[in-house]
Protein backbone atom coordinates (compact mmCIF):
# COMPACT_ATOMS: atom_id res chain seq x y z
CA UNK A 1 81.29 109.63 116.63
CA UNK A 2 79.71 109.47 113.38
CA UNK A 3 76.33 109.64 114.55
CA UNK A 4 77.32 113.60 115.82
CA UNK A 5 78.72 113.99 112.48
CA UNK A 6 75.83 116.63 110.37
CA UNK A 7 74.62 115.35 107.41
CA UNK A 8 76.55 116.70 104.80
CA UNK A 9 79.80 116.18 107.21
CA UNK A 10 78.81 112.21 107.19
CA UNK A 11 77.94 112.23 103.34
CA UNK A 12 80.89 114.17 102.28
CA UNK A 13 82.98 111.30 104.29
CA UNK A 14 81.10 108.39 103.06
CA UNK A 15 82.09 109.62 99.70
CA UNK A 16 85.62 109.57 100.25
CA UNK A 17 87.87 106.30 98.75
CA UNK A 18 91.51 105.74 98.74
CA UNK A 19 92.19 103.40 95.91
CA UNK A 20 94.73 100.01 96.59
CA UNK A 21 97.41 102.45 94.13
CA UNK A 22 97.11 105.49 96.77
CA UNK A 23 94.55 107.46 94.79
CA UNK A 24 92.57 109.99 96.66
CA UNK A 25 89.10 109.99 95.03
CA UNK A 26 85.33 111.63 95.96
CA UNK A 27 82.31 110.01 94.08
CA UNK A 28 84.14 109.08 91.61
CA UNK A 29 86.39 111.78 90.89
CA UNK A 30 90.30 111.79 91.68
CA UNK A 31 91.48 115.16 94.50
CA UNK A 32 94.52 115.82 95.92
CA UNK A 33 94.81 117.75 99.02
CA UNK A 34 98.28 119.94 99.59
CA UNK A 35 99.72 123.00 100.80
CA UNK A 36 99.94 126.20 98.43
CA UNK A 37 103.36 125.95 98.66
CA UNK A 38 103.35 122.58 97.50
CA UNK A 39 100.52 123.02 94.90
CA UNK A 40 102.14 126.29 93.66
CA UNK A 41 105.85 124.58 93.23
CA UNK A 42 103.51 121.04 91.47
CA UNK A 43 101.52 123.64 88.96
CA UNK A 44 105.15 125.50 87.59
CA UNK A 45 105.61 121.70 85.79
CA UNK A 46 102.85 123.02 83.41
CA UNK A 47 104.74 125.73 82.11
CA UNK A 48 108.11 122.92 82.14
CA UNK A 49 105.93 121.07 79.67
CA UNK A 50 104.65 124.27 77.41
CA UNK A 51 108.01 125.72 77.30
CA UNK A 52 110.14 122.85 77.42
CA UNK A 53 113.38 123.16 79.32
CA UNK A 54 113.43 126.58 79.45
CA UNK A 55 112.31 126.89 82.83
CA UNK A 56 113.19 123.48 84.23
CA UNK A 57 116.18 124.90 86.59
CA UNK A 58 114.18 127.74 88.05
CA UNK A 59 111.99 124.58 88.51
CA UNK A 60 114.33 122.31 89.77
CA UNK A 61 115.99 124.34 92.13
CA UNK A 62 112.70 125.89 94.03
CA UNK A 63 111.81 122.04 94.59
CA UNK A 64 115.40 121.11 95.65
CA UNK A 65 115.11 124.06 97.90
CA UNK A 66 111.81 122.78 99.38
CA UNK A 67 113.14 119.22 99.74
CA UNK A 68 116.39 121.30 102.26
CA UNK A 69 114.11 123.54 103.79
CA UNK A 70 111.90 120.05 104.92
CA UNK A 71 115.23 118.53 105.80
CA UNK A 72 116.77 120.93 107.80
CA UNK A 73 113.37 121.43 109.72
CA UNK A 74 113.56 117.29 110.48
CA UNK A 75 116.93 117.56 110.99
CA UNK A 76 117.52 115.86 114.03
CA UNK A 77 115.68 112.69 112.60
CA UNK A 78 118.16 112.10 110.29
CA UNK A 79 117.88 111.73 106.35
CA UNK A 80 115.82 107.92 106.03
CA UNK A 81 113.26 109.08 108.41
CA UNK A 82 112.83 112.48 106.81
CA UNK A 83 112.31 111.15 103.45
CA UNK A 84 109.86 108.35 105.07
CA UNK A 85 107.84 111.65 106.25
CA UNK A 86 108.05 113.14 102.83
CA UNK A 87 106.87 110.33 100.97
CA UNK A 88 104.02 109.70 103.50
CA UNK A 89 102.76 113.07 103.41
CA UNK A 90 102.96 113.06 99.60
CA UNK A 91 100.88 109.97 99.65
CA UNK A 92 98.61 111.04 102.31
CA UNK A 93 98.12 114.04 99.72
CA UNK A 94 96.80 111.98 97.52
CA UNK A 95 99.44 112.18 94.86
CA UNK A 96 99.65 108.07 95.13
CA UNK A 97 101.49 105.09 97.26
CA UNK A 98 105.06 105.35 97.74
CA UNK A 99 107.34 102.86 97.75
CA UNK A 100 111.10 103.21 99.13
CA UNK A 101 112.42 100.12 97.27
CA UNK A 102 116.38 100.56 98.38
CA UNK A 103 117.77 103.35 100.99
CA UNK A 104 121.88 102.78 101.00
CA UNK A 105 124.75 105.54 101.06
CA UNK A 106 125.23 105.55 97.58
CA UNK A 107 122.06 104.81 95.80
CA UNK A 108 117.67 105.70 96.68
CA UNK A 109 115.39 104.08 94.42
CA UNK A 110 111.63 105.19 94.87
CA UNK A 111 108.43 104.54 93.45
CA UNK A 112 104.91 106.13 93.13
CA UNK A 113 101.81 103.60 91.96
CA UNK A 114 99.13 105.57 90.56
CA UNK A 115 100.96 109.29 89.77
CA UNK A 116 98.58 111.70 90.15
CA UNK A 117 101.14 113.61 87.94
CA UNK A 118 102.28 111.22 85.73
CA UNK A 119 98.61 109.61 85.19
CA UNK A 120 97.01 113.19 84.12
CA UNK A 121 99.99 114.65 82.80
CA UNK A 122 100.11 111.18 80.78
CA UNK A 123 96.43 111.61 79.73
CA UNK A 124 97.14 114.73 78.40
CA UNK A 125 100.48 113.81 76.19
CA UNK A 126 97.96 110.99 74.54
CA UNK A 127 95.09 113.67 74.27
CA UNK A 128 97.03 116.22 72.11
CA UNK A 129 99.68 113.81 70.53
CA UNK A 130 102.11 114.70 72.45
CA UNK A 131 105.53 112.42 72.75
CA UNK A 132 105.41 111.15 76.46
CA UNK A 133 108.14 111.77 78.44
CA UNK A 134 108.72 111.67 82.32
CA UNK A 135 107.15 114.54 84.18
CA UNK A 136 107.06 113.96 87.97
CA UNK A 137 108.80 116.15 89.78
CA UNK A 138 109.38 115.04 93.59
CA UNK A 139 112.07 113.49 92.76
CA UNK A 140 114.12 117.06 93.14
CA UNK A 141 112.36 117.29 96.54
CA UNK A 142 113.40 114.16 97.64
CA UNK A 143 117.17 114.83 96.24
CA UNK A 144 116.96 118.08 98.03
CA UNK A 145 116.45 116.35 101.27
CA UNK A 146 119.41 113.63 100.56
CA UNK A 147 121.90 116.50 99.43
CA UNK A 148 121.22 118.40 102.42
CA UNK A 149 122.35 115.70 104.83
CA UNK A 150 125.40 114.62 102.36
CA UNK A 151 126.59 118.36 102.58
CA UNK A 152 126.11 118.32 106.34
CA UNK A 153 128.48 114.89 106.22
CA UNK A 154 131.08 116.08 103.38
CA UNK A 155 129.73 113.50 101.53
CA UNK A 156 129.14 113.99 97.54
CA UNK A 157 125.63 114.76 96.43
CA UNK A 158 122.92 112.84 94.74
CA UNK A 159 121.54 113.31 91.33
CA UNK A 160 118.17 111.52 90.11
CA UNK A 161 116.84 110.67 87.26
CA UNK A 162 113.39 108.69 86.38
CA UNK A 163 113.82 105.93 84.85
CA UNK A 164 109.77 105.07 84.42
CA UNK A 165 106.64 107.04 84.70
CA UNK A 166 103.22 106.88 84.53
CA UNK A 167 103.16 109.69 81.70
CA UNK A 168 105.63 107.46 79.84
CA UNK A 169 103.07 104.41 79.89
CA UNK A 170 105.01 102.49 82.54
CA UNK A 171 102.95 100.91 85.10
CA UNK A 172 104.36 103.07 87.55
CA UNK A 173 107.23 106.21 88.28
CA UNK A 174 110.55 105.02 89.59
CA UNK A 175 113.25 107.47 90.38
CA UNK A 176 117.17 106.25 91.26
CA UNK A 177 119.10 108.65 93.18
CA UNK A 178 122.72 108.27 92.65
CA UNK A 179 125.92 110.20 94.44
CA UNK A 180 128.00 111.77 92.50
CA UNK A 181 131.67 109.71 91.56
């Protein structure tokens, strides 16, 4: 197959490397590949940082709404294997490797090894002496999908919080998704 390949088809491939943390890199150079919508919702958490919390629930509620919209697409799959497709396509973006370290009906606990997010956004803080703080924001997606099966089951909701990140100088971004008491 690769020998039908053009030239520049076959070089641009050979120059392609996913990294053991889930980074997506050409020659060198880190690339993510996403949808607009995806890349539209990711690129609002640079005005979140410039104008602090100001717009974080216009932010927070258009990825939530993303996250309900994926679930109730995948509906019929049920809420473990939707948010298995949701981390694998964020990976397979290139935004780096998930890891679904507990899935039980009170508590989620995720990770992401090599941020995309929290390693640039990170870079940044330490560039302009800024005070690092978490940044990553799938974790609304991902409670979006989870509160969209509790409501279907009358169950309470889930609220997340990350408790490491990348940005933060933690060797990695953990979120814990909680229900509600």
């Amino acid at each position: 197959m690769a020998e039908e390949l053009p030239r520049d088809i076959k070089r641009f491939i050979d120059g392609i490397e996913i990294t053991e943390d889930g980074a997506l890199m050409f020659k060198g150079h880190r690339f993510v590949f996403v949808p607009g919508v995806l890349l539209s919702i990711s690129l609002m958490g640079a005005l979140i940082e410039r104008f602090s919390g100001m717009l974080n629930p216009v932010a927070r509620r258009a990825l939530v709404n993303y996250g309900r919209k994926l679930a109730e697409e995948m509906e019929n799959l049920g809420a473990r294997s939707v948010l298995d497709h949701y981390l694998s396509l964020e990976h397979l973006m290139g935004f780096g490797k998930n890891e679904l370290v507990e899935f039980s009906d009170s508590q989620v606990v995720y990770r992401i090894h090599g941020s995309l997010y929290g390693e640039e956004t990170g870079a940044y803080f330490k560039m302009k002496g800024i005070e690092p703080t978490a940044v990553c924001a799938s974790r609304y997606i991902v409670e979006g999908i989870l509160n969209y099966f509790a409501e279907k089951e009358g169950k309470p909701l889930f609220t997340s919080d990350e408790v490491k990140c990348k940005a933060k100088g933690d060797k990695y971004c953990e979120f814990v998704l909680k229900r509600a008491c």
